[in-house]
C-alpha atoms as a PDB file:
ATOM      1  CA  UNK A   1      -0.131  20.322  -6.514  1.00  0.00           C
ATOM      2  CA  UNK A   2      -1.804  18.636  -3.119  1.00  0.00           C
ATOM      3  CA  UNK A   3      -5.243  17.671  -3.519  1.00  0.00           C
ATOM      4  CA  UNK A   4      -7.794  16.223  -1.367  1.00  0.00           C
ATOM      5  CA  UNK A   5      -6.294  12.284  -2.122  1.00  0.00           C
ATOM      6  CA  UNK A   6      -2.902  13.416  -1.231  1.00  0.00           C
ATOM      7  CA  UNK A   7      -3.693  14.917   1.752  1.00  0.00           C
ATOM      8  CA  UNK A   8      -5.481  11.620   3.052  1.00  0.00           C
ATOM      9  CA  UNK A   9      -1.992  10.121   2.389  1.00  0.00           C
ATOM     10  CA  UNK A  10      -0.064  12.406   4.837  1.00  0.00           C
ATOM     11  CA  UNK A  11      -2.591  12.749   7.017  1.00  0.00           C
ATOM     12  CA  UNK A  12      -2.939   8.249   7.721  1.00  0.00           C
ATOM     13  CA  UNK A  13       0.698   8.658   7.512  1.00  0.00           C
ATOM     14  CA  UNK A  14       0.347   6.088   3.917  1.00  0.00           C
ATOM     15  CA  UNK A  15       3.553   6.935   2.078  1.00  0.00           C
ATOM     16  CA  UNK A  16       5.118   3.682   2.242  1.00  0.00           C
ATOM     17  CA  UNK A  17       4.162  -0.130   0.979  1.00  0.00           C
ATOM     18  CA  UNK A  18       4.592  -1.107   4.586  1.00  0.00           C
ATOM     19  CA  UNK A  19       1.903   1.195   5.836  1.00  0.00           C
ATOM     20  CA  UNK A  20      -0.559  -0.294   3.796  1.00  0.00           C
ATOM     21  CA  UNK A  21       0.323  -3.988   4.502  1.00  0.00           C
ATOM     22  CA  UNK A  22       0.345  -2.804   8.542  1.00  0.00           C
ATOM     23  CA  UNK A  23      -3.296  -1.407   7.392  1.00  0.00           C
ATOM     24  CA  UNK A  24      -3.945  -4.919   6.174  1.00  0.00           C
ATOM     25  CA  UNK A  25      -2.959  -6.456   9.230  1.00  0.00           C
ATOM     26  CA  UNK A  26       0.188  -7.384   8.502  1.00  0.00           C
ATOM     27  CA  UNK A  27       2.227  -9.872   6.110  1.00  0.00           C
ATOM     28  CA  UNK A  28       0.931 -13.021   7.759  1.00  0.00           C
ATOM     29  CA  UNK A  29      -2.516 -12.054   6.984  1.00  0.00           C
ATOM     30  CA  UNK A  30      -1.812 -10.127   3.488  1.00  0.00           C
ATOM     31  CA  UNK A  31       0.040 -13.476   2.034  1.00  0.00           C
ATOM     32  CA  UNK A  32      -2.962 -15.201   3.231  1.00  0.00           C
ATOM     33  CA  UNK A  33      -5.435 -13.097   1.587  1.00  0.00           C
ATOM     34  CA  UNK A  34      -3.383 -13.103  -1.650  1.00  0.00           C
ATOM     35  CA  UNK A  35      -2.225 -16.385  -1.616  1.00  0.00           C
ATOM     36  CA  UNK A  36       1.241 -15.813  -1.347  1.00  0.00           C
ATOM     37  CA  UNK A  37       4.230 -16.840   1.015  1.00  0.00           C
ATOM     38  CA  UNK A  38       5.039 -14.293   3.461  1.00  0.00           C
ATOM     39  CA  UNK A  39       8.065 -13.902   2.739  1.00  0.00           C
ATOM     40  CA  UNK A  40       6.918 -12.687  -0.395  1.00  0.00           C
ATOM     41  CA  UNK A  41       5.109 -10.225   1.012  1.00  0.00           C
ATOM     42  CA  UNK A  42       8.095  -9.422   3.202  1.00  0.00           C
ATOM     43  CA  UNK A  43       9.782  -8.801  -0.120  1.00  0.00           C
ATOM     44  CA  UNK A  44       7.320  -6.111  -1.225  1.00  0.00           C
ATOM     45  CA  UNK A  45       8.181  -3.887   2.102  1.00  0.00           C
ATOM     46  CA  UNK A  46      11.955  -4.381   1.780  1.00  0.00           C
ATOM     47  CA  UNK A  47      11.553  -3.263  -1.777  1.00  0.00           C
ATOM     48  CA  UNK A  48       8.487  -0.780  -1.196  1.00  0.00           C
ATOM     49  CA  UNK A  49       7.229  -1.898  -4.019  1.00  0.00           C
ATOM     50  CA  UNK A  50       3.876  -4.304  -4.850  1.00  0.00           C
ATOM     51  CA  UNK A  51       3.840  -5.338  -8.525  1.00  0.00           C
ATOM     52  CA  UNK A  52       0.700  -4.163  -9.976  1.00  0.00           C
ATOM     53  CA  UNK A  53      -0.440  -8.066 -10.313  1.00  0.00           C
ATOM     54  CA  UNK A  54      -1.705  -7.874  -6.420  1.00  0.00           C
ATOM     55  CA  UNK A  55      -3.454  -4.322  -6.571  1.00  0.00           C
ATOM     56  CA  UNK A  56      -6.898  -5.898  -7.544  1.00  0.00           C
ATOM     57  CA  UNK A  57      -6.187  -8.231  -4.539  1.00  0.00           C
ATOM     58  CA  UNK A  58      -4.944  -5.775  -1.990  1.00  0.00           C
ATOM     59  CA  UNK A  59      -8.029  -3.375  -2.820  1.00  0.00           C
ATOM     60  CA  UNK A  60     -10.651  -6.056  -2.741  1.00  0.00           C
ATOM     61  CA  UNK A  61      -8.834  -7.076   0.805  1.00  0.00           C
ATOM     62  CA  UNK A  62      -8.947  -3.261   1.856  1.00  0.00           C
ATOM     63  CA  UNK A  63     -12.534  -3.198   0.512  1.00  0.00           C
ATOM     64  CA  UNK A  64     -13.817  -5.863   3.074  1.00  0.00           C
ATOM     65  CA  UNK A  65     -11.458  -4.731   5.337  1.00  0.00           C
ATOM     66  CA  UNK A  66     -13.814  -1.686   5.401  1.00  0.00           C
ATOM     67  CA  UNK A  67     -10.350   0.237   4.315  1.00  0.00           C
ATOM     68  CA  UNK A  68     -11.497   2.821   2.398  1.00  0.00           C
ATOM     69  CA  UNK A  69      -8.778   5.133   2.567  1.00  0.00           C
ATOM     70  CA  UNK A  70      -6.534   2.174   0.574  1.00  0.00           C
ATOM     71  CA  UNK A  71      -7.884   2.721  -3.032  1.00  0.00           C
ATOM     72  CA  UNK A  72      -6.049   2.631  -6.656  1.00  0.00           C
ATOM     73  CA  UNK A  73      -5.294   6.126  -6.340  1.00  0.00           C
ATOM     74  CA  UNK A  74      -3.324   5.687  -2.940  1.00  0.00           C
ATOM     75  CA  UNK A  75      -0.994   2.468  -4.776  1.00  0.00           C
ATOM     76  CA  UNK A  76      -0.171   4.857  -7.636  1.00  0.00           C
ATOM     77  CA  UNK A  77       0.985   7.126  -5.198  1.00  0.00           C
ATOM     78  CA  UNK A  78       2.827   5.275  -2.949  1.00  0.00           C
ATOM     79  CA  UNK A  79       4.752   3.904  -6.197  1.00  0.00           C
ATOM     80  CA  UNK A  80       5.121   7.632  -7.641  1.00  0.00           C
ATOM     81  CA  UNK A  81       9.054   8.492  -7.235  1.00  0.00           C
ATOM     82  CA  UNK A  82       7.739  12.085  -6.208  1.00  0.00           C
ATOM     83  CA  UNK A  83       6.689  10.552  -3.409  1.00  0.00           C
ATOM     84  CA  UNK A  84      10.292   9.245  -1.316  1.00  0.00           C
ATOM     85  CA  UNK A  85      12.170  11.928  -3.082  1.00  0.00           C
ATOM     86  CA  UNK A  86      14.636  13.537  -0.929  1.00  0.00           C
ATOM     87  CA  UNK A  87      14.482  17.618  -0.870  1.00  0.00           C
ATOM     88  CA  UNK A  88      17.812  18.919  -1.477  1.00  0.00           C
END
């Protein structure tokens, strides 16, 4: 079913880790904000995949980033398998 939250998605064009770090402005200045090395962050896009230990991070970045449209909801989505399956 495709509710108001999912629509957001498609509409910003959020279905993929990258998109959000690009939101973020990029892995230079998401490693900063999280403390990380970039190439860690790097490692999330390859993988499209942020472990759960940098959501609180990433949403009080997107917070003061004035990002609204990056919340909880939007991470579990991006990581639902639903979401990059391939139709038939």
């Amino acid at each position: 079913m495709l509710t108001s939250k999912h629509v957001s998605c498609f509409i910003l064009n959020m279905n993929h880790v990258s998109d959000i770090i690009d939101l973020l402005g990029g892995n230079a200045a998401v490693s900063r904000e999280l403390g990380v090395k970039p190439s860690t962050v790097s490692e999330m896009k390859r993988r499209n995949s942020i472990p759960p230990k940098y959501w609180a991070g990433l949403l009080r970045v997107a917070a003061q980033s004035g990002r609204q449209d990056i919340t909880a909801d939007q991470l579990v989505h991006i990581h639902s398998p639903e979401t990059h399956e391939v139709a038939p």
